[in-house]
N, C-alpha and C. Protein backbone atom coordinates (compact mmCIF):
# COMPACT_ATOMS: atom_id res chain seq x y z
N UNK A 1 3.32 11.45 -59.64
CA UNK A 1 4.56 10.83 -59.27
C UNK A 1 4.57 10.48 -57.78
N UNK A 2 4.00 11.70 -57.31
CA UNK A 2 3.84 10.91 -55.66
C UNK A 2 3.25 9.66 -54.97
N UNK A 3 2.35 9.89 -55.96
CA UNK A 3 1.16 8.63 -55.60
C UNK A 3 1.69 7.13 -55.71
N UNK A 4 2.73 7.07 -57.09
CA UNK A 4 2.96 5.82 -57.55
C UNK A 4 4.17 6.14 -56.33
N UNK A 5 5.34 6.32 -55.91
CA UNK A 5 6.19 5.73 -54.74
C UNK A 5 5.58 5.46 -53.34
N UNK A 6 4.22 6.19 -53.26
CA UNK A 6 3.20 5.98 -52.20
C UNK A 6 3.13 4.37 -52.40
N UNK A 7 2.63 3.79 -53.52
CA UNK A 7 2.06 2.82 -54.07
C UNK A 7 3.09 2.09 -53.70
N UNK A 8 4.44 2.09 -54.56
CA UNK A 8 5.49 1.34 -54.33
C UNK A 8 5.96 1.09 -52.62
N UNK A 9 5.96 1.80 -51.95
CA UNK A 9 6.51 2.13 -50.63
C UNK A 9 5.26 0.77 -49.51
N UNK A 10 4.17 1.32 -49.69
CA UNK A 10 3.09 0.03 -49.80
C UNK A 10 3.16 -0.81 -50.15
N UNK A 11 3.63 -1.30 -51.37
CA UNK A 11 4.29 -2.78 -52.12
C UNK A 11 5.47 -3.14 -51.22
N UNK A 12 6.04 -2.16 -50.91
CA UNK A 12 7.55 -3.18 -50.53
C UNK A 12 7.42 -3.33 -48.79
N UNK A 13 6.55 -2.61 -48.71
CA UNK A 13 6.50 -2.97 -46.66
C UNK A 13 5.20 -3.06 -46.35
N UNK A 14 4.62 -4.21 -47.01
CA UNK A 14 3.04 -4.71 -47.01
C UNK A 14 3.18 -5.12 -45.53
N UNK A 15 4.05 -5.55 -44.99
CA UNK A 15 3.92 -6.30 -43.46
C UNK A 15 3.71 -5.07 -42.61
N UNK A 16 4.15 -3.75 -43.07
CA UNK A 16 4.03 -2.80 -41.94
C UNK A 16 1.63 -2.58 -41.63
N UNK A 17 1.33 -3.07 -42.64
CA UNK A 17 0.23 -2.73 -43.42
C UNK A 17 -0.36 -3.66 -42.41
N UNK A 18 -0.27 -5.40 -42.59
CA UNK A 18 -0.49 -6.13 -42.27
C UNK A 18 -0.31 -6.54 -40.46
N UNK A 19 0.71 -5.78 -40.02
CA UNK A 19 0.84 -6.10 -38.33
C UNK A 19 -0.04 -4.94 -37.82
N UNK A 20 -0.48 -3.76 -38.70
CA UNK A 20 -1.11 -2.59 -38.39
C UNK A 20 -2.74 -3.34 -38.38
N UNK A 21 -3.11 -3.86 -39.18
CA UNK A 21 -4.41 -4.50 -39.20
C UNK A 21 -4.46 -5.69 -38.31
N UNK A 22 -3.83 -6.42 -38.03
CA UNK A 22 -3.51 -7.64 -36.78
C UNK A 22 -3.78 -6.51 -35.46
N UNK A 23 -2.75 -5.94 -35.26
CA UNK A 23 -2.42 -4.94 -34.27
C UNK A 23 -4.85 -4.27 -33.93
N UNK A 24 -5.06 -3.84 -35.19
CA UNK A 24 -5.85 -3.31 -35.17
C UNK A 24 -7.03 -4.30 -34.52
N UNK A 25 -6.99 -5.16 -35.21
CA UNK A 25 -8.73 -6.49 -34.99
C UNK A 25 -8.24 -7.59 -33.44
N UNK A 26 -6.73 -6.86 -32.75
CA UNK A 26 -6.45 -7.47 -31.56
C UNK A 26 -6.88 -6.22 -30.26
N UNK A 27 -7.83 -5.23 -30.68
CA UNK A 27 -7.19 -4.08 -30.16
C UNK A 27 -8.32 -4.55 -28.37
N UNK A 28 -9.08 -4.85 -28.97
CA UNK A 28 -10.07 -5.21 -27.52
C UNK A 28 -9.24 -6.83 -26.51
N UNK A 29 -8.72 -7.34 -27.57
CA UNK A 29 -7.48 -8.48 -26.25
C UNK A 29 -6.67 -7.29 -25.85
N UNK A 30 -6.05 -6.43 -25.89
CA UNK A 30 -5.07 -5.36 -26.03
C UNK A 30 -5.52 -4.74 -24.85
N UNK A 31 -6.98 -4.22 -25.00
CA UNK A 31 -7.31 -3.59 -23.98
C UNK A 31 -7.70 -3.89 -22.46
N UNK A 32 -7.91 -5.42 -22.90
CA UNK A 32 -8.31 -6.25 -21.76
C UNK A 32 -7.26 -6.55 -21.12
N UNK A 33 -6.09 -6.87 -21.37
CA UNK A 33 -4.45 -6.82 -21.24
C UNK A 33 -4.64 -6.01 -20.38
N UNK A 34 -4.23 -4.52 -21.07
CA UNK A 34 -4.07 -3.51 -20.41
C UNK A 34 -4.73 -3.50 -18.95
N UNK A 35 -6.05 -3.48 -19.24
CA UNK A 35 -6.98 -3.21 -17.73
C UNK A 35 -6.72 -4.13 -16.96
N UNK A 36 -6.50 -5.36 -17.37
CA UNK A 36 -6.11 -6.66 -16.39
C UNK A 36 -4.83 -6.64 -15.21
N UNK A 37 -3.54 -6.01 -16.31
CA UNK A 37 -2.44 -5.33 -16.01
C UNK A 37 -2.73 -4.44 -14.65
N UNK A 38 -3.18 -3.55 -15.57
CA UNK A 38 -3.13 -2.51 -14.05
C UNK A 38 -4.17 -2.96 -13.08
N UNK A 39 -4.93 -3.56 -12.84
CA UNK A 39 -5.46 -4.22 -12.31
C UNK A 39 -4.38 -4.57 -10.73
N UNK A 40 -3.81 -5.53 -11.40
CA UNK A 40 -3.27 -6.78 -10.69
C UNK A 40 -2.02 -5.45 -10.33
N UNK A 41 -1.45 -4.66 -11.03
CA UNK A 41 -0.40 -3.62 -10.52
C UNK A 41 -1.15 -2.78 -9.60
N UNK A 42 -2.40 -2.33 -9.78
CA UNK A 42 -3.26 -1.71 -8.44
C UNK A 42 -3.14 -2.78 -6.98
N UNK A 43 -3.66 -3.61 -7.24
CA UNK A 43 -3.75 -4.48 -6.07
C UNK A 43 -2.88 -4.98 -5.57
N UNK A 44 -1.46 -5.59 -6.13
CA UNK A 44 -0.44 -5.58 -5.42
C UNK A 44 0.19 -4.22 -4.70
N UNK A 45 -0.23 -3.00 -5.33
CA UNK A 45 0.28 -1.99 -4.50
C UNK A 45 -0.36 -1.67 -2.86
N UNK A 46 -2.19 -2.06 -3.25
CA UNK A 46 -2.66 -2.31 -2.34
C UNK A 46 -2.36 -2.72 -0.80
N UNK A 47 -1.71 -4.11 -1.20
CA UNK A 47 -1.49 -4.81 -0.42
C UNK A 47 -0.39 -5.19 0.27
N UNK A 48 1.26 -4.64 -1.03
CA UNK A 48 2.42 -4.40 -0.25
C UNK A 48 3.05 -3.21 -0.37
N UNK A 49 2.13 -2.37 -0.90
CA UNK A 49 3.16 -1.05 -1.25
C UNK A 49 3.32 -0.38 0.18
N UNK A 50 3.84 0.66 0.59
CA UNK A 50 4.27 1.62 1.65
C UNK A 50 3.03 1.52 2.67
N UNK A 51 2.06 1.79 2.01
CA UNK A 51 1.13 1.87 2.81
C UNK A 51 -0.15 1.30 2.66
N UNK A 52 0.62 0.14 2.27
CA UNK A 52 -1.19 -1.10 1.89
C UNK A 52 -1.31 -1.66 3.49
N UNK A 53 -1.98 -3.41 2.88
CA UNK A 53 -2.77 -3.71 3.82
C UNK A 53 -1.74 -4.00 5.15
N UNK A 54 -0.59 -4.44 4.35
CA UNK A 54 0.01 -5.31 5.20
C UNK A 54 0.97 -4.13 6.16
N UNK A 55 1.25 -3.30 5.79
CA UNK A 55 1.69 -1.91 6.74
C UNK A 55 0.65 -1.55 7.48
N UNK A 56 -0.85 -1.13 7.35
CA UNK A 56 -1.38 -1.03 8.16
C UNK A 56 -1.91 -2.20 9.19
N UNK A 57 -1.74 -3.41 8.90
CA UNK A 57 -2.06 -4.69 9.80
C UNK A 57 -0.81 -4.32 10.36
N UNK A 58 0.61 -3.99 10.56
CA UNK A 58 1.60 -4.02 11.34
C UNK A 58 1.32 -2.69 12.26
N UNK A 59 0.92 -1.49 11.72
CA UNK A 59 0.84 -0.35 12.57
C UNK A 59 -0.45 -0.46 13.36
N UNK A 60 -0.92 -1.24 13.15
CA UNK A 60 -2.50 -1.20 14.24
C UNK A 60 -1.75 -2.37 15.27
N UNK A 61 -1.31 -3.16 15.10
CA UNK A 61 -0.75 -4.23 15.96
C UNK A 61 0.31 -3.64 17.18
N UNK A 62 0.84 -2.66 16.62
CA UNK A 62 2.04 -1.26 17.13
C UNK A 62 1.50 -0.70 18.16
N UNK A 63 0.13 0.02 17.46
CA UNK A 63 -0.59 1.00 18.17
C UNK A 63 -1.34 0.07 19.13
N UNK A 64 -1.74 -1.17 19.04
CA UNK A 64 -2.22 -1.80 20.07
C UNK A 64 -1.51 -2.00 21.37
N UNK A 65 -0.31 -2.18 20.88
CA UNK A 65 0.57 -2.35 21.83
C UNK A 65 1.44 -1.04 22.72
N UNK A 66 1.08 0.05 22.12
CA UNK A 66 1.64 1.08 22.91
C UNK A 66 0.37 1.58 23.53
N UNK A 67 -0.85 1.43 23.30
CA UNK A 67 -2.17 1.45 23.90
C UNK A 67 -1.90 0.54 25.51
N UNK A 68 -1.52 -0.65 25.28
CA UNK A 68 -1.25 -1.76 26.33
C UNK A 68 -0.46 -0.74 27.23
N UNK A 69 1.00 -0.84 27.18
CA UNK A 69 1.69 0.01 27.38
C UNK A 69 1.60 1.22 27.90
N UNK A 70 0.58 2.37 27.75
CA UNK A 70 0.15 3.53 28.14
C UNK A 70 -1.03 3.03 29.47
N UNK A 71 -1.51 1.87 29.17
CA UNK A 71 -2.83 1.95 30.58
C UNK A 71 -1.64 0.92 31.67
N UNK A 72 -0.36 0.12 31.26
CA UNK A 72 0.06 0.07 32.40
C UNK A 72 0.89 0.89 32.99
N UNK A 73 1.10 1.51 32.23
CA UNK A 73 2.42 2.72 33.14
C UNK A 73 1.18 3.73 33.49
N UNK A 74 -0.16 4.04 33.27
CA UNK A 74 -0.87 4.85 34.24
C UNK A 74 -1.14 3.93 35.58
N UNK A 75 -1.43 3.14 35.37
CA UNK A 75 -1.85 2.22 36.80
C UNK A 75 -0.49 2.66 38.02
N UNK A 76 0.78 2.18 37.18
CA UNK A 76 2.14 1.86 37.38
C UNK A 76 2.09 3.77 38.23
N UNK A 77 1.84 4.72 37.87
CA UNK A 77 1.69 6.26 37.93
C UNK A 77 1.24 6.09 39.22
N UNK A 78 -0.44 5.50 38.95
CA UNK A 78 -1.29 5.55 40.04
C UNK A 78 -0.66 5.06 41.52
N UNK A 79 -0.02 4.13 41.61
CA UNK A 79 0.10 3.62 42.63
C UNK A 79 1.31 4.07 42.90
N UNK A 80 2.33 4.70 42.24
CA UNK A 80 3.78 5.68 43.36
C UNK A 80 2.56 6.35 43.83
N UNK A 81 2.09 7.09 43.36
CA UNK A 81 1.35 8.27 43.46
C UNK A 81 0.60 8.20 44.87
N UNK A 82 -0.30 6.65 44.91
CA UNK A 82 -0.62 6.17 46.02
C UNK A 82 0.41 6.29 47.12
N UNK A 83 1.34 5.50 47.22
CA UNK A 83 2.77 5.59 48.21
C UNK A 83 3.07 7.32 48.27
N UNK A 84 3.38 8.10 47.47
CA UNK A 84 3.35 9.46 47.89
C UNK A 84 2.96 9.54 48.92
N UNK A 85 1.44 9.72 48.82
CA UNK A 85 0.21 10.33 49.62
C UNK A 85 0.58 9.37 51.14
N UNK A 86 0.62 8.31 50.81
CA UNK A 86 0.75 7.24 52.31
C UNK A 86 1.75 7.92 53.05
N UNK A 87 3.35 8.09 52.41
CA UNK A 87 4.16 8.86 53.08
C UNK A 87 3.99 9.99 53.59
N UNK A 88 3.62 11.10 52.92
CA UNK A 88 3.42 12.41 53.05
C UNK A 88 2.20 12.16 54.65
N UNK A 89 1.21 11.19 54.55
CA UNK A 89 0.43 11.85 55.47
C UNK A 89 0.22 10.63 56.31
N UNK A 90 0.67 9.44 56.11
CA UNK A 90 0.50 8.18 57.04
C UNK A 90 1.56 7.65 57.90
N UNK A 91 2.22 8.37 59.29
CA UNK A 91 3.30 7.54 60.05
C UNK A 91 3.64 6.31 60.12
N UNK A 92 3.06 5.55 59.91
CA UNK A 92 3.07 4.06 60.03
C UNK A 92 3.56 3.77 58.85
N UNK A 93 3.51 4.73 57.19
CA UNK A 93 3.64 4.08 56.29
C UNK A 93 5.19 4.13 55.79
N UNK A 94 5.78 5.52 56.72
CA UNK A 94 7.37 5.46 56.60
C UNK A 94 8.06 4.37 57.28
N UNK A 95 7.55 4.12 58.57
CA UNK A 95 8.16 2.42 59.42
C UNK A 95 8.24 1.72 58.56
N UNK A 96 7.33 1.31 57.32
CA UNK A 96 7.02 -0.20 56.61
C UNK A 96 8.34 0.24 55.60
């Protein structure tokens, strides 16, 4: 008795049968999908996520510039530093 509503149940939803075997002989487009997918979802993360390319092309451009920044304010250091010393020990340099 089981077998035959098995049977019947199969008769009346042959399409479930039929998108399962489609589904099945598509399974390598399916997979190529898939890998293609994440693929292209890898590489856009790459490139704009938090910390892809384009965040680090902005933070090296940053750091270049506070690099700039740090060797002129030492120069900028150097030379009060110079005037110090002139004052402290050169008479002539308090007249000027």
């Amino acid at each position: 008795m089981g077998w035959e509503r098995l049977a019947n149940f199969i008769m009346q939803h042959r399409f479930l049968l039929d998108a399962g075997e489609r589904l099945y002989s598509c399974r390598r487009k399916l997979a190529t999908l898939g890998v293609s997918l994440l693929a292209v979802m890898l590489s856009y993360h790459v490139v704009f996520g938090a910390n892809g390319m384009l965040a680090y092309k902005q933070k090296r451009a940053e750091r270049q510039k506070f690099q700039q920044d740090v060797v002129r304010l030492q120069r900028e250091n150097e030379r009060i530093a110079q005037r110090i010393r002139e004052l402290k020990s050169d008479p002539k340099a308090i007249e000027r």
